[in-house]
Protein backbone atom coordinates (compact mmCIF):
# COMPACT_ATOMS: atom_id res chain seq x y z
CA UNK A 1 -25.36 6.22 76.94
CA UNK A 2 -22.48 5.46 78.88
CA UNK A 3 -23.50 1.66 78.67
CA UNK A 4 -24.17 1.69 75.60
CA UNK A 5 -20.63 2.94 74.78
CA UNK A 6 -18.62 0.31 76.81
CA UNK A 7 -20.93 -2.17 75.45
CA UNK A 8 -20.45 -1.54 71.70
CA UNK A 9 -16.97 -0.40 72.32
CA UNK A 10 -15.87 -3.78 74.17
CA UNK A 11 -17.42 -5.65 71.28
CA UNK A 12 -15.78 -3.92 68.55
CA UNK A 13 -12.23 -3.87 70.28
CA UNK A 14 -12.56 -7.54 69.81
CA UNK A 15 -11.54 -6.65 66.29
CA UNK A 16 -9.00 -3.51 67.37
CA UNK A 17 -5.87 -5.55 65.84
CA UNK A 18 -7.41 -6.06 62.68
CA UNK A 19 -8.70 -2.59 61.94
CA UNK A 20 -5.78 -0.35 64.16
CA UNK A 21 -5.49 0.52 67.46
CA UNK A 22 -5.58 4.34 65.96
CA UNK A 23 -8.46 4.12 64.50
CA UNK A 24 -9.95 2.53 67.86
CA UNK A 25 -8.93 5.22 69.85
CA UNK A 26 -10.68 7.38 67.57
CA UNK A 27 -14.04 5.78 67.79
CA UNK A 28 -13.32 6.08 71.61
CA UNK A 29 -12.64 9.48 71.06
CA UNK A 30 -9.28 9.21 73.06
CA UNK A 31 -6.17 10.14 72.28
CA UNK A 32 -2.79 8.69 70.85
CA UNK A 33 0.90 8.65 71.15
CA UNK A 34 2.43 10.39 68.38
CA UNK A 35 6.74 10.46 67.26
CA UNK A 36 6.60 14.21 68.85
CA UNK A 37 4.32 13.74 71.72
CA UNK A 38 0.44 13.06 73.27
CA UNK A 39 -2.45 14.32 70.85
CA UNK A 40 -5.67 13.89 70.44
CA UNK A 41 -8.35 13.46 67.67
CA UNK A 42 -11.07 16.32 67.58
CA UNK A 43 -13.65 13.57 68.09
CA UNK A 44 -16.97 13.95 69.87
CA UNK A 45 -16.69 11.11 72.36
CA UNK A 46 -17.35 7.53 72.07
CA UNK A 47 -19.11 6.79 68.40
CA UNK A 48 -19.10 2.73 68.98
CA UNK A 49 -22.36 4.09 70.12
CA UNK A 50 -23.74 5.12 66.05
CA UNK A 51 -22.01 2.53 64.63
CA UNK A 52 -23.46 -0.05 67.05
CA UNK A 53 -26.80 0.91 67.02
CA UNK A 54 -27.34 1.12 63.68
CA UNK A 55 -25.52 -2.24 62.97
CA UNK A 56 -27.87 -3.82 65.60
CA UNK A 57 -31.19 -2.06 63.57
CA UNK A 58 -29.92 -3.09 60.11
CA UNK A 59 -29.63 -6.34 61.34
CA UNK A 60 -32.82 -6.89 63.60
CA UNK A 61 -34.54 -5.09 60.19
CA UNK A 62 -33.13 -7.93 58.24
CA UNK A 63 -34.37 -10.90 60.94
CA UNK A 64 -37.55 -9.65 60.82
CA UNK A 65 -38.18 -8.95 56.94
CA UNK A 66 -36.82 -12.34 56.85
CA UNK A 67 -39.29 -14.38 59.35
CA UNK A 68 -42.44 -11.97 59.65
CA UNK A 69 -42.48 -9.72 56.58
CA UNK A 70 -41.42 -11.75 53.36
CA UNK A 71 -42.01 -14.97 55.43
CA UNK A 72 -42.84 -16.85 52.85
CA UNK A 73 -42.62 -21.31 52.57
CA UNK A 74 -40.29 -21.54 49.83
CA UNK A 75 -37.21 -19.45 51.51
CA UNK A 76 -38.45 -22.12 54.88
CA UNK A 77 -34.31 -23.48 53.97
CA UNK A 78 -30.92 -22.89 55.05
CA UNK A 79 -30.51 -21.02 51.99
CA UNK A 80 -33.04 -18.87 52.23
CA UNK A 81 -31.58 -17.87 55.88
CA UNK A 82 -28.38 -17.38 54.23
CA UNK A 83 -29.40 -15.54 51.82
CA UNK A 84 -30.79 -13.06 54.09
CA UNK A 85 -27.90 -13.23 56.54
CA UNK A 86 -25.56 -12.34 54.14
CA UNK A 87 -27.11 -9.26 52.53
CA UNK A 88 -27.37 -8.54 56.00
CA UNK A 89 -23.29 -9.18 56.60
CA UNK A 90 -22.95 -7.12 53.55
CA UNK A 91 -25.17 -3.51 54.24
CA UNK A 92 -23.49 -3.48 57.10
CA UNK A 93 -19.82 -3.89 56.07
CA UNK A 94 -20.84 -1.02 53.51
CA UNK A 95 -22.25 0.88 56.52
CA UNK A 96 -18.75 0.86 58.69
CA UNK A 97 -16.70 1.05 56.04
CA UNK A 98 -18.77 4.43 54.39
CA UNK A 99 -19.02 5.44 58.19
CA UNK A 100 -15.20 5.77 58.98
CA UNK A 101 -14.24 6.60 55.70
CA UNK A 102 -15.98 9.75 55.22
CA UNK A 103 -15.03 10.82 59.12
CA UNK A 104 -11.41 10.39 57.15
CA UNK A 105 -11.65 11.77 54.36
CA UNK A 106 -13.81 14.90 55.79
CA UNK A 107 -11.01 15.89 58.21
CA UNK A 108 -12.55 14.80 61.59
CA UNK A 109 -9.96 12.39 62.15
CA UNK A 110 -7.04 15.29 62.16
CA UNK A 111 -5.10 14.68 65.08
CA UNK A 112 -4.18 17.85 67.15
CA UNK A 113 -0.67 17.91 69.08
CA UNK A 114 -1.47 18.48 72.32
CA UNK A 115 1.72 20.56 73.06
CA UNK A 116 1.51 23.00 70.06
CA UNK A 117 -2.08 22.89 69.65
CA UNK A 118 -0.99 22.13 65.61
CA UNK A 119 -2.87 19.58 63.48
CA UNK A 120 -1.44 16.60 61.83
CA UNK A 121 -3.01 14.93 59.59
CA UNK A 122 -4.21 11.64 60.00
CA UNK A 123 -2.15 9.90 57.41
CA UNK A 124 0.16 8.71 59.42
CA UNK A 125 -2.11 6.67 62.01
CA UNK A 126 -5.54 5.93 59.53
CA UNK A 127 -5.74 5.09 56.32
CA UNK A 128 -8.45 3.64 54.20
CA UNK A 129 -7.50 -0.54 54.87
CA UNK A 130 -8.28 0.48 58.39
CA UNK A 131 -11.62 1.81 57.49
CA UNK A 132 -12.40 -1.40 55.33
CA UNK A 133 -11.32 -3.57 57.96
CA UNK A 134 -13.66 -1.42 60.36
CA UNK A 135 -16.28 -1.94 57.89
CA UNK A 136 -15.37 -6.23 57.87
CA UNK A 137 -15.42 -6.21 61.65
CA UNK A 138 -18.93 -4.77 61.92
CA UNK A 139 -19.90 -7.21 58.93
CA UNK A 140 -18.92 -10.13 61.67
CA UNK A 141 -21.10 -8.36 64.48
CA UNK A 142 -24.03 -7.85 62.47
CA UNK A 143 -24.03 -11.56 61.50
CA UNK A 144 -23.81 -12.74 65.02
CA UNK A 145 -26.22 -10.35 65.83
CA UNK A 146 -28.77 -11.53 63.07
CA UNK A 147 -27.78 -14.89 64.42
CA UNK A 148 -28.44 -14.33 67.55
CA UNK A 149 -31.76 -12.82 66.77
CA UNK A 150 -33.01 -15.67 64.29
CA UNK A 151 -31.95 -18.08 67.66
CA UNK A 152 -33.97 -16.29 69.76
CA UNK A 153 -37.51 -14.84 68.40
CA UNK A 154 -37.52 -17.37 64.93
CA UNK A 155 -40.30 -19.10 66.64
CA UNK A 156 -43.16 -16.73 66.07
CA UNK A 157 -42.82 -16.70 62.45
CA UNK A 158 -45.54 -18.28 60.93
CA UNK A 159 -43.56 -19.77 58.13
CA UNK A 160 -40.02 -20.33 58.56
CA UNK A 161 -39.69 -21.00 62.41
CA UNK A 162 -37.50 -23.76 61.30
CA UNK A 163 -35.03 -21.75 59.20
CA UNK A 164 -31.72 -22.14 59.04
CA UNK A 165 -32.09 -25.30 60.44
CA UNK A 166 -34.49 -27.42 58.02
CA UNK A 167 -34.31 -30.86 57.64
């Protein structure tokens, strides 16, 4: 798991400027710098690992209800592909976005001073852009994932092997 965790976690801290270094530490399930002091989030350890996972299945679901379920002649075009890629782009944006947002709005992203043992509320340090632009950067990782996918094992499909790249 600890793989796993670096793996998914390098990949999304790609995006850790666009969606808040906060809100990254979270997900590593580190701690923060606050105006009093150190504290920490009561998080459970590193959750790139959910996210990632189930942003890779969503998106290895779509590839292959694309080329081996529906596979059908008439979506053999670059806009069938796209079609597909982008619901793809989209679940998952709704999947971050949902993710983080109800970890915010639940209370697990309190933060807890680590001198006074008090909690803080996260208001200061996460809000709900963050969460959205949590949600966009696993949109952009599921659609090079799907990407990468439809690059790789397209071949096999019966019907559109040549998709997105039809002449």
């Amino acid at each position: 798991m600890d793989f796993l965790g670096e793996f998914f976690g390098t990949m999304y801290c790609w995006f850790e400027t666009f969606f808040g270094l906060d809100l990254a530490n979270y997900m590593w399930g580190g701690s923060l710098e606050t105006t009093d002091g150190a504290a920490h989030f009561q998080s459970d350890g590193n959750m790139f690992v959910v996210v990632g996972i189930t942003m890779c299945l969503i998106s290895l679901f779509t590839f292959s209800l694309f080329y081996y379920i529906v596979n059908h002649p008439k979506l053999n075009h670059w806009w069938g592909w796209l079609l597909f890629w982008i619901s793809n782009g989209v679940i998952n944006l709704i999947v971050g976005w949902s993710w983080t947002l109800s970890h915010l709005n639940s209370g697990e992203m309190n933060v807890i001073e680590t001198a006074s043992g008090s909690e803080i509320s996260p208001d200061d340090y996460i809000n709900s852009t963050d969460c959205f632009c949590f949600g966009i950067s696993n949109m952009v990782l599921a659609l090079i994932f799907m990407f990468a996918f439809s690059m790789l094992f397209k071949w096999w499909s019966s019907n559109c092997s040549k998709a997105p790249f039809v002449k």
